[in-house]
C-alpha atoms as a PDB file:
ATOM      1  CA  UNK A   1      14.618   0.720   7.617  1.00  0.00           C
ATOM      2  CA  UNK A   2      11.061  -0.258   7.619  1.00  0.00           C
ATOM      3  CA  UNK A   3       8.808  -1.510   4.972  1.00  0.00           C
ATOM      4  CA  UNK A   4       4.648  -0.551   5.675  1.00  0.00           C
ATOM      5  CA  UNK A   5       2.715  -2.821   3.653  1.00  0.00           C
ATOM      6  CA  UNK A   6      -0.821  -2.223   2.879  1.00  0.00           C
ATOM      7  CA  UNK A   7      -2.617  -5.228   0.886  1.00  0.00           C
ATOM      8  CA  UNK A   8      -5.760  -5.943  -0.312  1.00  0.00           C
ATOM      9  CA  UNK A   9      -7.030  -9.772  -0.572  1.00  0.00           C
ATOM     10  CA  UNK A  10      -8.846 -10.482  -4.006  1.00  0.00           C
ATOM     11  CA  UNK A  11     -12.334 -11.183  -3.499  1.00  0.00           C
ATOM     12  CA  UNK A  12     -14.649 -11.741  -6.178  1.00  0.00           C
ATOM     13  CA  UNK A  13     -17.225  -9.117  -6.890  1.00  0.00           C
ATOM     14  CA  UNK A  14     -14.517  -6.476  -4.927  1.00  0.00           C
ATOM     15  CA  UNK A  15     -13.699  -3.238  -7.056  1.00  0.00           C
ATOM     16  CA  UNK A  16     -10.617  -1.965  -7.251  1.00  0.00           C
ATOM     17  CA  UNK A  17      -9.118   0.837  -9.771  1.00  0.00           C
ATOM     18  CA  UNK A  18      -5.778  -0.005 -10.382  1.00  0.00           C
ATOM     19  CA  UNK A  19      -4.969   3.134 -12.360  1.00  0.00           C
ATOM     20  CA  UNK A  20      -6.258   5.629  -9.308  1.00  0.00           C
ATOM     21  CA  UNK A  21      -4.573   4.024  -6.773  1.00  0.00           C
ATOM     22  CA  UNK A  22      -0.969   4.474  -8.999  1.00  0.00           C
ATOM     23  CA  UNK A  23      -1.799   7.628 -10.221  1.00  0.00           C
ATOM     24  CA  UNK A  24      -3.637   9.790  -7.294  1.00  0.00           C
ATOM     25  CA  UNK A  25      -3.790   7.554  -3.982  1.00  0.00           C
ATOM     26  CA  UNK A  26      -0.342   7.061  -3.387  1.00  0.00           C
ATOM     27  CA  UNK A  27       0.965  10.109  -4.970  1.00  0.00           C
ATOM     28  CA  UNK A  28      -1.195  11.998  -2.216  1.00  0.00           C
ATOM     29  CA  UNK A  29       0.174   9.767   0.157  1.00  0.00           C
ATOM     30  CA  UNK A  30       3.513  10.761  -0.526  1.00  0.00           C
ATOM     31  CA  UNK A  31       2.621  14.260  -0.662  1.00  0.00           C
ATOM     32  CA  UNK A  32       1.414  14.178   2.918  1.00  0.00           C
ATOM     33  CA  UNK A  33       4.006  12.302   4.435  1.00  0.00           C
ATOM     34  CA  UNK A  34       7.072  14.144   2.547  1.00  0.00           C
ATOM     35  CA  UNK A  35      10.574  13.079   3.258  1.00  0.00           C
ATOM     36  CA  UNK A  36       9.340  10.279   5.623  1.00  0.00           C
ATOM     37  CA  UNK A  37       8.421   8.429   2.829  1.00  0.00           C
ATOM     38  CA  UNK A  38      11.619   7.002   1.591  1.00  0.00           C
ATOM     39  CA  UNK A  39       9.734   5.382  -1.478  1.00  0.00           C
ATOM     40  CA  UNK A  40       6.845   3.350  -2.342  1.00  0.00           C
ATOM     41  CA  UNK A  41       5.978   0.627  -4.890  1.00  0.00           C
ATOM     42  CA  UNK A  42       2.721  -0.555  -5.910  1.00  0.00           C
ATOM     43  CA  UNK A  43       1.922  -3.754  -6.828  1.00  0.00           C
ATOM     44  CA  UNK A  44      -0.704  -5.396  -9.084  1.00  0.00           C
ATOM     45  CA  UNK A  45      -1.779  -8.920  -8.455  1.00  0.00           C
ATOM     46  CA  UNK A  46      -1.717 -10.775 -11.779  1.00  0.00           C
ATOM     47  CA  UNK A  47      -1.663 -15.238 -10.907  1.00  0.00           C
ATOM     48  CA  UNK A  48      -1.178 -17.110  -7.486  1.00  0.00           C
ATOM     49  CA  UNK A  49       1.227 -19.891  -7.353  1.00  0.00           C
ATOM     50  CA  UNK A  50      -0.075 -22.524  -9.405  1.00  0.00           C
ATOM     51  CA  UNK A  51      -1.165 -22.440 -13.339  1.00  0.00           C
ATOM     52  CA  UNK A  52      -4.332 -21.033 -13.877  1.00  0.00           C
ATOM     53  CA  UNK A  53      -4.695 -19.648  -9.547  1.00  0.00           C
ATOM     54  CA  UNK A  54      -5.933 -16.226  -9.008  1.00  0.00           C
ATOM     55  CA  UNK A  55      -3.697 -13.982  -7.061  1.00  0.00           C
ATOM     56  CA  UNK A  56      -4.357 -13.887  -3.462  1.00  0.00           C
ATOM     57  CA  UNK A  57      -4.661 -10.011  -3.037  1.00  0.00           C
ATOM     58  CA  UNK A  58      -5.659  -7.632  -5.931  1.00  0.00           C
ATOM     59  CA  UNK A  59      -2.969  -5.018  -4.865  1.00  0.00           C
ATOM     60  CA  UNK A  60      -0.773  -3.691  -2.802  1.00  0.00           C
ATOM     61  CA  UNK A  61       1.812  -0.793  -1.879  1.00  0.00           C
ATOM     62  CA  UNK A  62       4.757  -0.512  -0.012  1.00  0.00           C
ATOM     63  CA  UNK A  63       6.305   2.297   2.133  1.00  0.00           C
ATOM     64  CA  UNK A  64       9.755   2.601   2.748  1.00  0.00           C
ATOM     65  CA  UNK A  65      10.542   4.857   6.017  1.00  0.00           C
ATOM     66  CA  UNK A  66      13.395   5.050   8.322  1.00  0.00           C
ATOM     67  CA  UNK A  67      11.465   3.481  10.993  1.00  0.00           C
ATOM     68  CA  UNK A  68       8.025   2.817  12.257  1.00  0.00           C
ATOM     69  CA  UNK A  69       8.086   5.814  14.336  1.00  0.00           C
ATOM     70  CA  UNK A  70       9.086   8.056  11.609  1.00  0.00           C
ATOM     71  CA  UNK A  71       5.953   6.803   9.529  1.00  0.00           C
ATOM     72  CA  UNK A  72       3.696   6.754  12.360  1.00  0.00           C
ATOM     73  CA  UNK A  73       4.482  10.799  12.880  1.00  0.00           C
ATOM     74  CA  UNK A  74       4.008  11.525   9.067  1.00  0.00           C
ATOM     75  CA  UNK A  75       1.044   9.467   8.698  1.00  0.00           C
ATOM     76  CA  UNK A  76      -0.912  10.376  11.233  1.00  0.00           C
ATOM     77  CA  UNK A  77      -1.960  13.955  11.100  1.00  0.00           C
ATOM     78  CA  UNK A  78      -2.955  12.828   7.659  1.00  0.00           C
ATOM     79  CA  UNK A  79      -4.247   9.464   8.358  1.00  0.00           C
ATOM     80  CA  UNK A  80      -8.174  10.692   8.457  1.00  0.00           C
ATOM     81  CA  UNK A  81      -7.517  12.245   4.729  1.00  0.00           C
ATOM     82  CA  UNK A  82      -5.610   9.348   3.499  1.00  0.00           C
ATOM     83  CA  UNK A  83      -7.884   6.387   4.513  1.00  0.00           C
ATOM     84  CA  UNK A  84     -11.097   8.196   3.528  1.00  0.00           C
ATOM     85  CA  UNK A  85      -9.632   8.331   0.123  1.00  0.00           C
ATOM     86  CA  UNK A  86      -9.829   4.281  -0.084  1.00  0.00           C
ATOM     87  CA  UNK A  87     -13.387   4.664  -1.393  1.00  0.00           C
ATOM     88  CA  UNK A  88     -12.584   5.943  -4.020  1.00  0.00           C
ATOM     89  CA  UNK A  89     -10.432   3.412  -5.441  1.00  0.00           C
ATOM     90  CA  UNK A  90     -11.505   0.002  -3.625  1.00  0.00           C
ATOM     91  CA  UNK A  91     -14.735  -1.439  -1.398  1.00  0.00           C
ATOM     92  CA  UNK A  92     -12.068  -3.724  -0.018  1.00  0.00           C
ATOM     93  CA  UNK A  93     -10.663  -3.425   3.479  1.00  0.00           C
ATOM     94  CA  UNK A  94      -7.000  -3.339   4.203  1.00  0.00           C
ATOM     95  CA  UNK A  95      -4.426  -5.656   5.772  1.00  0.00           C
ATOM     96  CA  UNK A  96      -1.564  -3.424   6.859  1.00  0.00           C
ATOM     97  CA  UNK A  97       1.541  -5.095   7.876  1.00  0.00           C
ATOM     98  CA  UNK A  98       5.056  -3.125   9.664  1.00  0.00           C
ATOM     99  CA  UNK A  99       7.931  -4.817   9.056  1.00  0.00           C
ATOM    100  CA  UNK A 100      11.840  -4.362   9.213  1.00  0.00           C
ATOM    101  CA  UNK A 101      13.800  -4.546   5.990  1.00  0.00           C
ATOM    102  CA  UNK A 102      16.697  -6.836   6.955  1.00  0.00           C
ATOM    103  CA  UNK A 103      17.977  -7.268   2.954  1.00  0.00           C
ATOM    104  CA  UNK A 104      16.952  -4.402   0.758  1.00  0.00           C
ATOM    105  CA  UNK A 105      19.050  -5.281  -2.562  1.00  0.00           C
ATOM    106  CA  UNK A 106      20.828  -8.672  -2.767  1.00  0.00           C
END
């Protein structure tokens, strides 16, 4: 299994909408990949690791797939549709990261 992680670095100034990205970006994400997308999750950056520290990335998601070529052939006949909906949630620029799940529940 494979986890696709998409992350966005908290910068000051940035916008990002929170409640579109749960609500319609990833939902249409799923939508367009279908059964390729094991699950997602979507995560909200609240603190960094000291008292008082700002999180180092505003949000992220996570996409669980049965490899990286099974997400690569779902993703990319959509992958024009799905990035051009980043505007409308963030002004930030993604840092996407493919990695394999080697413990899923412990």
């Amino acid at each position: 299994m494979i986890k696709v992680s998409v992350m966005y670095a908290n910068q000051p100034d940035a916008r990002f909408d929170h409640a579109y990205y749960r609500d319609k970006h990833m939902p249409l994400l799923k939508q367009r990949m279908g059964d390729a997308c094991l699950y997602y999750t979507v995560d909200k950056g609240i603190a960094g690791g000291r008292p008082g520290e700002a999180p180092p990335f505003v949000g992220m998601c996570h996409i669980f797939c049965e490899s990286a070529e099974a997400f690569q052939a779902a993703f990319g006949p959509h992958a024009k549709e799905i990035l051009g909906d980043i505007a409308n949630y963030t002004d930030l620029k993604p840092t996407m990261q493919i990695s394999e799940v080697v413990v899923e529940h412990s």
